[in-house]
Protein backbone atom coordinates (compact mmCIF):
# COMPACT_ATOMS: atom_id res chain seq x y z
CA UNK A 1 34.86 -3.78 -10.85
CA UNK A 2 31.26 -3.72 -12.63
CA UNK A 3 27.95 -3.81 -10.97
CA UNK A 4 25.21 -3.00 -12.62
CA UNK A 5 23.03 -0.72 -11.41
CA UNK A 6 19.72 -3.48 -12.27
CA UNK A 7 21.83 -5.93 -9.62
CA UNK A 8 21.66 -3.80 -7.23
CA UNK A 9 18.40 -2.23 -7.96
CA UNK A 10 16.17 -5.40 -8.35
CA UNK A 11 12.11 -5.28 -8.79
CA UNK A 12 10.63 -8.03 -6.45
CA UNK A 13 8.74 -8.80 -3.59
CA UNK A 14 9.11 -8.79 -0.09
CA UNK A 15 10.03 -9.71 2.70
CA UNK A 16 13.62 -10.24 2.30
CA UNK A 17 16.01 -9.89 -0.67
CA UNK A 18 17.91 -12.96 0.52
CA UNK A 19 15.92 -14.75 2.06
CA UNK A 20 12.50 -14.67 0.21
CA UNK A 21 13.74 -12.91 -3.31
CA UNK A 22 16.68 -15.62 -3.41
CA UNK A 23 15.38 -18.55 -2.69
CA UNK A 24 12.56 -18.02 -5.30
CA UNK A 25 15.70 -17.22 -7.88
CA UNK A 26 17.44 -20.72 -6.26
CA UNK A 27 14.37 -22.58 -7.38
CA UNK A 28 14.22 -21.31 -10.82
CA UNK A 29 17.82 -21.86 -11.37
CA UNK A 30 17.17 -25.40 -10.56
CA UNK A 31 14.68 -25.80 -12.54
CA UNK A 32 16.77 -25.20 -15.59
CA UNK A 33 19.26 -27.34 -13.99
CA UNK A 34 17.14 -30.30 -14.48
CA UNK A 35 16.06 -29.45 -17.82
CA UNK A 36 19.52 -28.17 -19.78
CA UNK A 37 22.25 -29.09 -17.06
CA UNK A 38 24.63 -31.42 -18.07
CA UNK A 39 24.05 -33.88 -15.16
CA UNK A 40 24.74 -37.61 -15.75
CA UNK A 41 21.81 -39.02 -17.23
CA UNK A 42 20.93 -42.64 -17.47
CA UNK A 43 18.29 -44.06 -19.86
CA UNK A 44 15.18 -43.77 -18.13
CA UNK A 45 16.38 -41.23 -15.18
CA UNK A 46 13.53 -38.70 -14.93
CA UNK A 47 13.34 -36.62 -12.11
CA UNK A 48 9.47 -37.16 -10.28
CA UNK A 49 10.53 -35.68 -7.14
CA UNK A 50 11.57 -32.17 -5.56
CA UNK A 51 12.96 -31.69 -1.89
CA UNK A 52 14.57 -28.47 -0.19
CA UNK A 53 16.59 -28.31 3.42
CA UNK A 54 16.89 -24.51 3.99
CA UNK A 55 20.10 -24.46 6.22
CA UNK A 56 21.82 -21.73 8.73
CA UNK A 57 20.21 -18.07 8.30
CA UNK A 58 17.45 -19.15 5.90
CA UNK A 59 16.27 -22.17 8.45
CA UNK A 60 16.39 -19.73 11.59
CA UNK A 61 14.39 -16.97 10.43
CA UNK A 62 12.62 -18.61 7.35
CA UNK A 63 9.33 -18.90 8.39
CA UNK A 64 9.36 -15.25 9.12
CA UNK A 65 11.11 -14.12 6.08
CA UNK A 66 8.83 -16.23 4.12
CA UNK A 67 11.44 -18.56 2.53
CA UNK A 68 9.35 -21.71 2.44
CA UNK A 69 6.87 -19.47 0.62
CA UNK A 70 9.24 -18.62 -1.79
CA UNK A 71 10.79 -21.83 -2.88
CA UNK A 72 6.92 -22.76 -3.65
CA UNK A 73 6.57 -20.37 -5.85
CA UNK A 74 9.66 -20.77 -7.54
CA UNK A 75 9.36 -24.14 -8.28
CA UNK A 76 6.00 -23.44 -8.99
CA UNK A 77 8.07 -21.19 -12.05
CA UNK A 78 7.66 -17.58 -10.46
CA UNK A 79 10.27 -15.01 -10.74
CA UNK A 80 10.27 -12.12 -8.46
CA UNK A 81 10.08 -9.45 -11.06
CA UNK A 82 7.04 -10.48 -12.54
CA UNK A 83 4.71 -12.11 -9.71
CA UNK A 84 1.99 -9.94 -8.82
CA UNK A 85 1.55 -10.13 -5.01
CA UNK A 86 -2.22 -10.78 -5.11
CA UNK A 87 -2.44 -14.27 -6.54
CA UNK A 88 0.67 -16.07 -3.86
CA UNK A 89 -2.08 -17.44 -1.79
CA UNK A 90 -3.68 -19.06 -4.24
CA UNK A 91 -1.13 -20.45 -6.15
CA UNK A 92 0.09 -21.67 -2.61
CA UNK A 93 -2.44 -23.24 -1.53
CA UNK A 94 -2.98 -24.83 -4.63
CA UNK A 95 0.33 -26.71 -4.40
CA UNK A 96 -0.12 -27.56 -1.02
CA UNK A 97 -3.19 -29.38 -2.06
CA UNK A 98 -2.38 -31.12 -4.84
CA UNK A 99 1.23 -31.47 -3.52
CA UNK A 100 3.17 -31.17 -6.93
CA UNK A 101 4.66 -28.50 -8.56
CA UNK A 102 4.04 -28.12 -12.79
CA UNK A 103 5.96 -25.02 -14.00
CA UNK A 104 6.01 -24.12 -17.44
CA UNK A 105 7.74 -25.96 -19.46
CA UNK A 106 8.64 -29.10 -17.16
CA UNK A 107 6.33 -31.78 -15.83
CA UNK A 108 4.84 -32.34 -12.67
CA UNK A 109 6.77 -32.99 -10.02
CA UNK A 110 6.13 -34.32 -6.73
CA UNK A 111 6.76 -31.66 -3.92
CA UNK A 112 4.36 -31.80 -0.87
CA UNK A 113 5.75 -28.54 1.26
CA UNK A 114 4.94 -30.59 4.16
CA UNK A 115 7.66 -33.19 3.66
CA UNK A 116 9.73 -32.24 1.17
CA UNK A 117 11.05 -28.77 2.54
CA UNK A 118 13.10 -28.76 5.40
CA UNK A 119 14.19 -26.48 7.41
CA UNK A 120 17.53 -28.01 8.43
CA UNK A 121 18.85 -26.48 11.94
CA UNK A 122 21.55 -28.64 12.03
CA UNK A 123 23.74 -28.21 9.49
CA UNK A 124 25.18 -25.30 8.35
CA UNK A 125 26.51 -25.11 4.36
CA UNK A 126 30.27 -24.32 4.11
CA UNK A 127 30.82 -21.63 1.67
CA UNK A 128 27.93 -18.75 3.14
CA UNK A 129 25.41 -18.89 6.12
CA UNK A 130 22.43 -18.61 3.27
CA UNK A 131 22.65 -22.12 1.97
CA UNK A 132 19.96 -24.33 0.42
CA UNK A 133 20.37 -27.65 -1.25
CA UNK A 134 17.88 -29.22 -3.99
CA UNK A 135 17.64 -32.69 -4.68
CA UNK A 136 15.24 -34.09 -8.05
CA UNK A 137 14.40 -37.56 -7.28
CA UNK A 138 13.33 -40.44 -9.40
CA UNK A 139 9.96 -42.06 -8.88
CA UNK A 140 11.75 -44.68 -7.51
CA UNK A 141 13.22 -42.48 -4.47
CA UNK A 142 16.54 -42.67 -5.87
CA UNK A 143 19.12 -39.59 -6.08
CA UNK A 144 19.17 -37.90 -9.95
CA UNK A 145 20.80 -34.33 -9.23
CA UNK A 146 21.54 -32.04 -6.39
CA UNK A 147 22.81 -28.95 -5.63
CA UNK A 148 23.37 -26.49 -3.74
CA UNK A 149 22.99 -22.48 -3.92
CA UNK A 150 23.83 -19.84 -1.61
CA UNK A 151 22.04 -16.65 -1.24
CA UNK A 152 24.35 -13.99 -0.53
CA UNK A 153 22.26 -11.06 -0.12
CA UNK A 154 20.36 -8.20 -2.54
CA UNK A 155 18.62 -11.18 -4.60
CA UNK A 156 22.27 -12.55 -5.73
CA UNK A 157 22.30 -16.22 -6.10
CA UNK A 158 25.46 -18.47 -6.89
CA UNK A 159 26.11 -22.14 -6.51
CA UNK A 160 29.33 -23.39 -5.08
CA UNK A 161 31.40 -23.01 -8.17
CA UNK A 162 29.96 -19.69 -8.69
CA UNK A 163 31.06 -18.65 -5.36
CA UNK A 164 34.62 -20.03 -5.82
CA UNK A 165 35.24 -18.28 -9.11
CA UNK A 166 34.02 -14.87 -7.67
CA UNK A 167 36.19 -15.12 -4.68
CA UNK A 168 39.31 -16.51 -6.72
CA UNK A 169 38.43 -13.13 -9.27
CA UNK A 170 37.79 -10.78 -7.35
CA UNK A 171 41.64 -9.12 -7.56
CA UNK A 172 42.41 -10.68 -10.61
CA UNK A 173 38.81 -9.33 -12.34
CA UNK A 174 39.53 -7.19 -15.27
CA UNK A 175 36.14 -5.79 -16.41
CA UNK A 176 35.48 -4.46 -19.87
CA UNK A 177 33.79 -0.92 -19.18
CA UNK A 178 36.04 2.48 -19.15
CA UNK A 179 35.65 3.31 -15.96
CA UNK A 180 36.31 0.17 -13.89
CA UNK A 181 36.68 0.90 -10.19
CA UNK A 182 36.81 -1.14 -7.60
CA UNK A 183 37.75 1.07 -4.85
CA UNK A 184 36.16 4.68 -3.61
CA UNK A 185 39.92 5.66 -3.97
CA UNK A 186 40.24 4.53 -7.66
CA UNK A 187 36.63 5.94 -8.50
CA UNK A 188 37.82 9.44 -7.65
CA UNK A 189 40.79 8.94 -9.43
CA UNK A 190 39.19 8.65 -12.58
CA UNK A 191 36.98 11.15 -11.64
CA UNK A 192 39.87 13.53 -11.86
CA UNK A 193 41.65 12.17 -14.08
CA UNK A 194 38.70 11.72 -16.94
CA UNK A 195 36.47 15.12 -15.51
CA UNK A 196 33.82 13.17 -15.26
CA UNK A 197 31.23 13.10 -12.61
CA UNK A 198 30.65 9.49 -10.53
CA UNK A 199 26.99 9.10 -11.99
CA UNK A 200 28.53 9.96 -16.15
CA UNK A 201 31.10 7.29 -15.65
CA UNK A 202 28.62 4.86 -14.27
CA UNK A 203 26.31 6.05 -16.84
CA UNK A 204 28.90 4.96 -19.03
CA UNK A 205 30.33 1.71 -17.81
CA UNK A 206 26.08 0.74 -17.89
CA UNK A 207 26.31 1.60 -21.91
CA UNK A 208 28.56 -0.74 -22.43
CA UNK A 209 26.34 -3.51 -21.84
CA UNK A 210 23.08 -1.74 -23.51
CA UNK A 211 21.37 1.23 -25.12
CA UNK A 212 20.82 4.87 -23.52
CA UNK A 213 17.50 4.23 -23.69
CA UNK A 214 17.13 0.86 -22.08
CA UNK A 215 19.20 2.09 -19.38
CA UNK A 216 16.77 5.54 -19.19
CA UNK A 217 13.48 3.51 -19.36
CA UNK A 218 15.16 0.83 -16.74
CA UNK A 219 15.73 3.66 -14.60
CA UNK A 220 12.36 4.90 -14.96
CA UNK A 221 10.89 1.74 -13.91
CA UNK A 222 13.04 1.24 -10.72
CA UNK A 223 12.07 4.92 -9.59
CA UNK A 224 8.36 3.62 -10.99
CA UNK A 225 8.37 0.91 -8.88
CA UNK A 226 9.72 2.46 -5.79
CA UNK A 227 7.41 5.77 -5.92
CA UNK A 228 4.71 3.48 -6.07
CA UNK A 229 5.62 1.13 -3.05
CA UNK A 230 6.01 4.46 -1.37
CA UNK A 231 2.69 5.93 -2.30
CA UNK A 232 0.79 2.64 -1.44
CA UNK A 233 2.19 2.27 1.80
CA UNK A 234 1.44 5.91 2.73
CA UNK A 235 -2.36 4.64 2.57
CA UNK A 236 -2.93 1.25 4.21
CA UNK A 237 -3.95 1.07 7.53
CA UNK A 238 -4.15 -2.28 9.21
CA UNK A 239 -1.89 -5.40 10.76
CA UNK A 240 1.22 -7.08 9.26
CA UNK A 241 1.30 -10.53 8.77
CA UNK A 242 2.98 -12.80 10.66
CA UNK A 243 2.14 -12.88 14.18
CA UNK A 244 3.66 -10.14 16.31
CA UNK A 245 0.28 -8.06 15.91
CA UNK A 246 2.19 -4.90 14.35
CA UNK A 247 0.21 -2.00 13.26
CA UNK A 248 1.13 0.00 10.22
CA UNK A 249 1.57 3.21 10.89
CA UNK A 250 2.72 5.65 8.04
CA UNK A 251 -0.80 6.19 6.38
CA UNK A 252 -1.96 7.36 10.11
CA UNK A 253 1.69 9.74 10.28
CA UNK A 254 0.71 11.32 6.74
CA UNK A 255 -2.83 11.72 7.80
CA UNK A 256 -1.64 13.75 10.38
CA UNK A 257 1.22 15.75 9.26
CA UNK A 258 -1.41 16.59 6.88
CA UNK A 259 -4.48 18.09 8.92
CA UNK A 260 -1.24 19.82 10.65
CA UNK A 261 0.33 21.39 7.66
CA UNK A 262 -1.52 21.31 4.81
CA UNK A 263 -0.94 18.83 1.69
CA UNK A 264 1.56 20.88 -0.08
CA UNK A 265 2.32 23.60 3.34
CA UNK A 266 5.77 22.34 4.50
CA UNK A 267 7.13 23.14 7.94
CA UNK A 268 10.71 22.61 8.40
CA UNK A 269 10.14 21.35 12.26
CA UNK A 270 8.04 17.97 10.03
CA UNK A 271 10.77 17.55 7.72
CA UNK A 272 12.24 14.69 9.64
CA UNK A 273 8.98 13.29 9.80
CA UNK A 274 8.31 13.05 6.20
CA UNK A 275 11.45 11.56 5.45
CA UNK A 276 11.12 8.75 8.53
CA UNK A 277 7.67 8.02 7.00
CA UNK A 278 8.61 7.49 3.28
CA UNK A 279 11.15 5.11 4.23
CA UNK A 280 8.46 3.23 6.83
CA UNK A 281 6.09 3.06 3.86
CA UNK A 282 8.08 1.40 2.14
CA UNK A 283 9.15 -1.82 4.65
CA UNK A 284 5.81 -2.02 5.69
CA UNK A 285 4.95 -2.39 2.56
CA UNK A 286 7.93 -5.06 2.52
CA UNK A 287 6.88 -6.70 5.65
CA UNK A 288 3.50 -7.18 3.96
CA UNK A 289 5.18 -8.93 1.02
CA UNK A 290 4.57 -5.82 -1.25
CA UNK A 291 6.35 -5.18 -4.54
CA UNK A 292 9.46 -3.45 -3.55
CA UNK A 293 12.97 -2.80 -4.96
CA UNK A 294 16.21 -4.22 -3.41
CA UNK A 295 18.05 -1.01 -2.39
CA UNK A 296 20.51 -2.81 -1.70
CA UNK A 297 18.32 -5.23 0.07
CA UNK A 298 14.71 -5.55 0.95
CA UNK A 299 15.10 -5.23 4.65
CA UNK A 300 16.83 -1.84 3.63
CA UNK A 301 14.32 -1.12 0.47
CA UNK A 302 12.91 2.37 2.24
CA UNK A 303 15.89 4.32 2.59
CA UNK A 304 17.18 5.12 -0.66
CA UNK A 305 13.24 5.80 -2.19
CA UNK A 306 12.68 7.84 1.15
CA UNK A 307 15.49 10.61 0.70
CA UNK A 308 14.29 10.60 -2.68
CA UNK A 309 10.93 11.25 -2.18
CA UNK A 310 12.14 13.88 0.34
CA UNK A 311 14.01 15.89 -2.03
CA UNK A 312 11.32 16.01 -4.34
CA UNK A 313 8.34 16.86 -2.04
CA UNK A 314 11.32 20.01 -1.23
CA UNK A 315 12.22 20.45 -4.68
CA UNK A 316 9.26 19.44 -7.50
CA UNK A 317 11.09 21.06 -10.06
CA UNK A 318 13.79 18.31 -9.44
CA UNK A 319 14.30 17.07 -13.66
CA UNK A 320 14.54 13.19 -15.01
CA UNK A 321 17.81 13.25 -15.35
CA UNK A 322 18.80 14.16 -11.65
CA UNK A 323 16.19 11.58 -10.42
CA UNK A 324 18.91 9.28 -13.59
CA UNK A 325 22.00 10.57 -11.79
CA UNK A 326 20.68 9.99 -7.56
CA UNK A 327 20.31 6.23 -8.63
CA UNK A 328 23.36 5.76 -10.64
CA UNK A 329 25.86 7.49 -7.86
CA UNK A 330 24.01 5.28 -5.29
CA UNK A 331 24.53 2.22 -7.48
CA UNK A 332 28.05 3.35 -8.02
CA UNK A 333 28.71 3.54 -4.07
CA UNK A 334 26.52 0.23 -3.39
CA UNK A 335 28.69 -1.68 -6.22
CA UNK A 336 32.17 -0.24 -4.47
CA UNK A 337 30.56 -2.07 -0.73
CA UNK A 338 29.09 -4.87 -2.08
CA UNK A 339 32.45 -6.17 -4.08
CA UNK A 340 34.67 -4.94 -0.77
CA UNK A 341 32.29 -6.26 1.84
CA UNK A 342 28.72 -6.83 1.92
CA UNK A 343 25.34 -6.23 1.92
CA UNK A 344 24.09 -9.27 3.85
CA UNK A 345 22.55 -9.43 7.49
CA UNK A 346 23.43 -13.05 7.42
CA UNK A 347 27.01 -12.28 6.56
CA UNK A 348 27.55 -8.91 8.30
CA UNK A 349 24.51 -7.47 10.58
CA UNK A 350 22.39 -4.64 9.59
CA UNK A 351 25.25 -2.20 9.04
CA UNK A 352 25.68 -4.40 5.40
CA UNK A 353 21.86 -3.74 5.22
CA UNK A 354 20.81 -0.33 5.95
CA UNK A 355 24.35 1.21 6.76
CA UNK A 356 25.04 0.44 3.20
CA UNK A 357 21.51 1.77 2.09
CA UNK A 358 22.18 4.96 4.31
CA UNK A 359 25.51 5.50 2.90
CA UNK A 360 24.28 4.57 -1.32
CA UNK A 361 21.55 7.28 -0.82
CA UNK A 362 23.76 9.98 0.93
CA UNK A 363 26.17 9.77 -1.85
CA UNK A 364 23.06 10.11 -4.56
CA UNK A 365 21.94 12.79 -2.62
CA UNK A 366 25.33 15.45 -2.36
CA UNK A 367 25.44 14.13 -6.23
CA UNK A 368 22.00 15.80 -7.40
CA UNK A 369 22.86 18.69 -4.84
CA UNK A 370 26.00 19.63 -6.54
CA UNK A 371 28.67 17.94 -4.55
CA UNK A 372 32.31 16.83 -6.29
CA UNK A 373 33.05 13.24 -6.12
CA UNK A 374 35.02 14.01 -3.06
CA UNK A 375 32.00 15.02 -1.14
CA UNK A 376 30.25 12.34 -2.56
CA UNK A 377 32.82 9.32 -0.98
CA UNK A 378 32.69 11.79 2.29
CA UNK A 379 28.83 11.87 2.24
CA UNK A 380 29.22 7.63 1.63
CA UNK A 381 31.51 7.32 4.50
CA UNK A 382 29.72 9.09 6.83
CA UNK A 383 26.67 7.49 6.57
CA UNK A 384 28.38 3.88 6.77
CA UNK A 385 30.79 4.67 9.86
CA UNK A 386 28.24 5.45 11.87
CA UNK A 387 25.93 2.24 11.37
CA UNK A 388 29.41 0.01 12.16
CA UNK A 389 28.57 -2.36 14.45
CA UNK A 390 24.59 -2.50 13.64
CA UNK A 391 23.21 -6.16 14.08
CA UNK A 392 20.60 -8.23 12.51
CA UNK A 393 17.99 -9.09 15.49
CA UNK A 394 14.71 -8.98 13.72
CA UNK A 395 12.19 -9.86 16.38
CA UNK A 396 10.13 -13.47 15.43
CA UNK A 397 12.02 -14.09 12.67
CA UNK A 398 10.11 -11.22 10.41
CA UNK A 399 11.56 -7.73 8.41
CA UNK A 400 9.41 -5.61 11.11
CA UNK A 401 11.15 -4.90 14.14
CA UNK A 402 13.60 -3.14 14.46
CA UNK A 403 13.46 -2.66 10.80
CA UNK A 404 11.00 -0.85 9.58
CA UNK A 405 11.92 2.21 11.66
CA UNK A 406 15.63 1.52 11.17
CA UNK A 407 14.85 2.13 7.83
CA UNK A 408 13.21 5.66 8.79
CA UNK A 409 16.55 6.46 11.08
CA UNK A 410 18.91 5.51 7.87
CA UNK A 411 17.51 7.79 5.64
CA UNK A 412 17.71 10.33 8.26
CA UNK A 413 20.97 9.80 8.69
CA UNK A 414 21.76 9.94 4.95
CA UNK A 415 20.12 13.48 5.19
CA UNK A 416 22.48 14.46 8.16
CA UNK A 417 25.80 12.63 6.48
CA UNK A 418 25.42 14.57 2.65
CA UNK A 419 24.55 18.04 4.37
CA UNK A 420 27.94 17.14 6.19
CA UNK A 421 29.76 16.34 3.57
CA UNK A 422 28.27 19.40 1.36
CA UNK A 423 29.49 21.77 4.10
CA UNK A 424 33.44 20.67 3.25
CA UNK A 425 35.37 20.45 0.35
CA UNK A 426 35.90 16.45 0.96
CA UNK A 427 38.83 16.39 2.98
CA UNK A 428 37.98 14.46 6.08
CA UNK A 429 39.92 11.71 8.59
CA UNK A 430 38.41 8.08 7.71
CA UNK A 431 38.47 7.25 3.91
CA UNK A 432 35.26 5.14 2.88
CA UNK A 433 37.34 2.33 1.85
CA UNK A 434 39.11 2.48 5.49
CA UNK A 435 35.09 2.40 6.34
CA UNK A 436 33.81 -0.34 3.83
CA UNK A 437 36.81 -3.05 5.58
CA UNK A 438 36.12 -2.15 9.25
CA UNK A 439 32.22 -3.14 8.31
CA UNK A 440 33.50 -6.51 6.77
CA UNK A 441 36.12 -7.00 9.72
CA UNK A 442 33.71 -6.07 12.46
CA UNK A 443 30.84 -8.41 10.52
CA UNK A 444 33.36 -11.17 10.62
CA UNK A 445 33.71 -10.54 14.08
CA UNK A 446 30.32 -10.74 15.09
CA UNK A 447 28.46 -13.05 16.94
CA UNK A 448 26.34 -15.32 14.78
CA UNK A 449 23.66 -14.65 17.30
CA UNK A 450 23.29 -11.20 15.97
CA UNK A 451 23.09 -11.95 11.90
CA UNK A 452 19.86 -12.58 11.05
CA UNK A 453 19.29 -16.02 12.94
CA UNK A 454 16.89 -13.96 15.62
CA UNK A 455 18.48 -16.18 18.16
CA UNK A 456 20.02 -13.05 19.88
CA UNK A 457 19.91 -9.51 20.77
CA UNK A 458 15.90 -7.97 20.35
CA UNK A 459 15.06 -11.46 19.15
CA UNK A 460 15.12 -12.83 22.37
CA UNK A 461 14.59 -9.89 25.06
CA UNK A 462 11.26 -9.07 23.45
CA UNK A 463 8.23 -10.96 24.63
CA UNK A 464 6.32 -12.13 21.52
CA UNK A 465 2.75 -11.57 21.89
């Protein structure tokens, strides 16, 4: 099994991988449907029209994940990647106002947010609880094309055959790299077997598909990207959007820790404190609709940057290539839960979300402190057993609470789960695979109430203000 490590590590912007990231990627796909799909086409059928029903997950909590937002900018011919943050409200409003969409390379379309996206509370699509359908429309009213796409979580996008194929491959799937594991059991096998460590065999599975230096200077902007969501939200002060009234609060923390301790003093009884507030900087920076990376998702974007961060503010000396090797072992790990379970709150409650972050940033960290690849799966596996069971209640709808300091207690326990590990020789009871199918049993298991619909749980004992 192959994931890249640029799947999993996406550039983008917030609030939600799935449910603001995909749904821009939805539009754009559709887009291209229209123009180079092989549809059936009848002389004179040109599409004038756009509507979108946003159904299940995406029509409970997509006002508050921003999902309407984002289909308006991708039809508007946005990617994620490459928006800058600054200039959504204007293209926004602009489309509201003249109620059409012209992205490059297409004609105008109708598409009056107003009317023609719906948020569809009714009816759930079959194949995933992320499901959005897009119809083109002649000027006539009549049906040209539809479709529909499922966002399954991290910025991943298929359409129903899409989703078919990768279910009916998944133990048939022979990929073309040397080192293709799809297990925690068969990664340490070839660990062994080839004397390898996890990050040079992901290091080399990625080189099959490009350069070493487009995979360096890729690297360099995901850490880029992330340092600098950190750094910015370590200085804003001020409100989130959306409605509940919450205050950020990391550049106040860092003010502080600072007139306590010094800039560069560190005090080991802080530590924890530093490490909680990286990881806030970062989803408030999400919440705001910041640039962020998925890691593996935007609602869990601060944990991975935030032990990270930690380890270098301990250890400045830390080189390039150990910042290379943190990344790839998480992306290794991430790639091993993603094709065994999942890393959607829709699909599986926050332990797909940050208990997969948590346990993708404890393996990175035992790998740039030294530890074999058996630590590394034990440092994985103790991260992710103990967020089984975590739900998806975000409060209004919005990626702020509980999640922005869930994100502070994940990379905590990250911390806690690779010192752990590092302490043994990587012996231990539960195997991470035993882990990775409890999550996806116990995800199945749970109430829909409690994956990221906010119609249970925090969502509903909290009085909104």
């Amino acid at each position: 099994m192959f994931l890249s490590v640029f799947e999993l590590f996406k550039i983008g912007i917030g609030p939600s991988s799935s449910h603001t990231m995909g749904p821009m990627v939805a539009a754009e796909y559709f887009l291209d449907e229209i123009k180079n799909g092989e549809w059936p086409r009848r002389e004179g059928d040109v599409p004038s029209r756009i509507q979108v029903s946003l159904h299940g997950s995406l029509a409970f909590t997509g006002k508050g994940h921003a999902t309407d937002r984002a289909v308006i900018l991708g039809l508007a011919g946005e990617k994620p990647s490459q928006i800058n943050p600054d200039n959504v409200e204007d293209i926004i409003a602009k489309i509201e106002k003249k109620k059409s969409v012209t992205p490059p390379d297409h004609p105008t379309y109708q598409f009056d947010p107003e009317k023609d996206l719906v948020f569809d509370f009714e009816i759930m699509l079959p194949l995933h609880t992320n499901g959005m359908t897009f119809r083109a429309l002649s000027k006539a009213g009549e049906l040209l094309l539809k479709r529909e796409y499922y966002s399954i979580g991290g910025g991943f996008v298929v359409d129903e055959e899409r989703l078919r194929i990768m279910e009916e491959v998944k133990s048939t799937r022979v990929d073309r790299v040397p080192y293709p594991f799809e297990n925690a059991k068969q990664m340490m096998k070839m660990a062994k077997d080839s004397g390898l460590t996890i990050a040079q065999m992901k290091r080399a599975n990625e080189q099959t598909n490009m350069s070493e230096q487009e995979l360096v200077d890729g690297l360099e902007q995901v850490w880029n990207t992330m340092h600098n969501c950190v750094e910015r939200g370590l200085r804003k002060h001020g409100e989130l959007p959306g409605g509940l009234r919450v205050k950020r609060r990391s550049a106040a923390i860092v003010e502080q820790l600072e007139a306590e301790w010094g800039i560069n003093h560190i005090n080991p009884v802080a530590a924890n404190e530093w490490l909680q507030v990286f990881a806030m900087a970062v989803n408030e920076e999400n919440a705001a609709g910041g640039k962020v990376v998925t890691a593996p998702t935007n609602g869990a974007a601060g944990v991975i940057p935030a032990v990270l961060s930690y380890y270098l503010k301990f250890f400045p000396d830390t080189s390039v290539k150990q910042r290379e090797d943190y990344l790839l072992t998480a992306a290794a790990l991430g790639g091993i839960i993603k094709h065994n379970a999942s890393i959607s709150g829709a699909e599986v409650g926050c332990q797909g979300e940050v208990g997969s972050a948590s346990a993708m940033a404890a393996a990175g960290l035992a790998a740039i402190m030294g530890g074999t690849p058996e630590q590394i799966e034990n440092a994985a596996e103790i991260a992710l057993e103990h967020h089984l069971g975590m739900t998806c209640d975000p409060i209004g709808g919005l990626v702020q609470v509980p999640c922005i300091e869930r994100n502070g207690l994940g990379a905590i326990k990250a911390v806690s789960a690779s010192s752990l590990a590092l302490r043994g020789d990587g012996t231990h009871f539960v195997s991470l695979d035993a882990c990775v199918k409890t999550m996806l049993e116990t995800g199945k298991d749970m109430n829909t109430r409690y994956k990221e619909t906010s119609q249970g749980g925090l969502a509903v004992n909290v009085v909104e203000c």
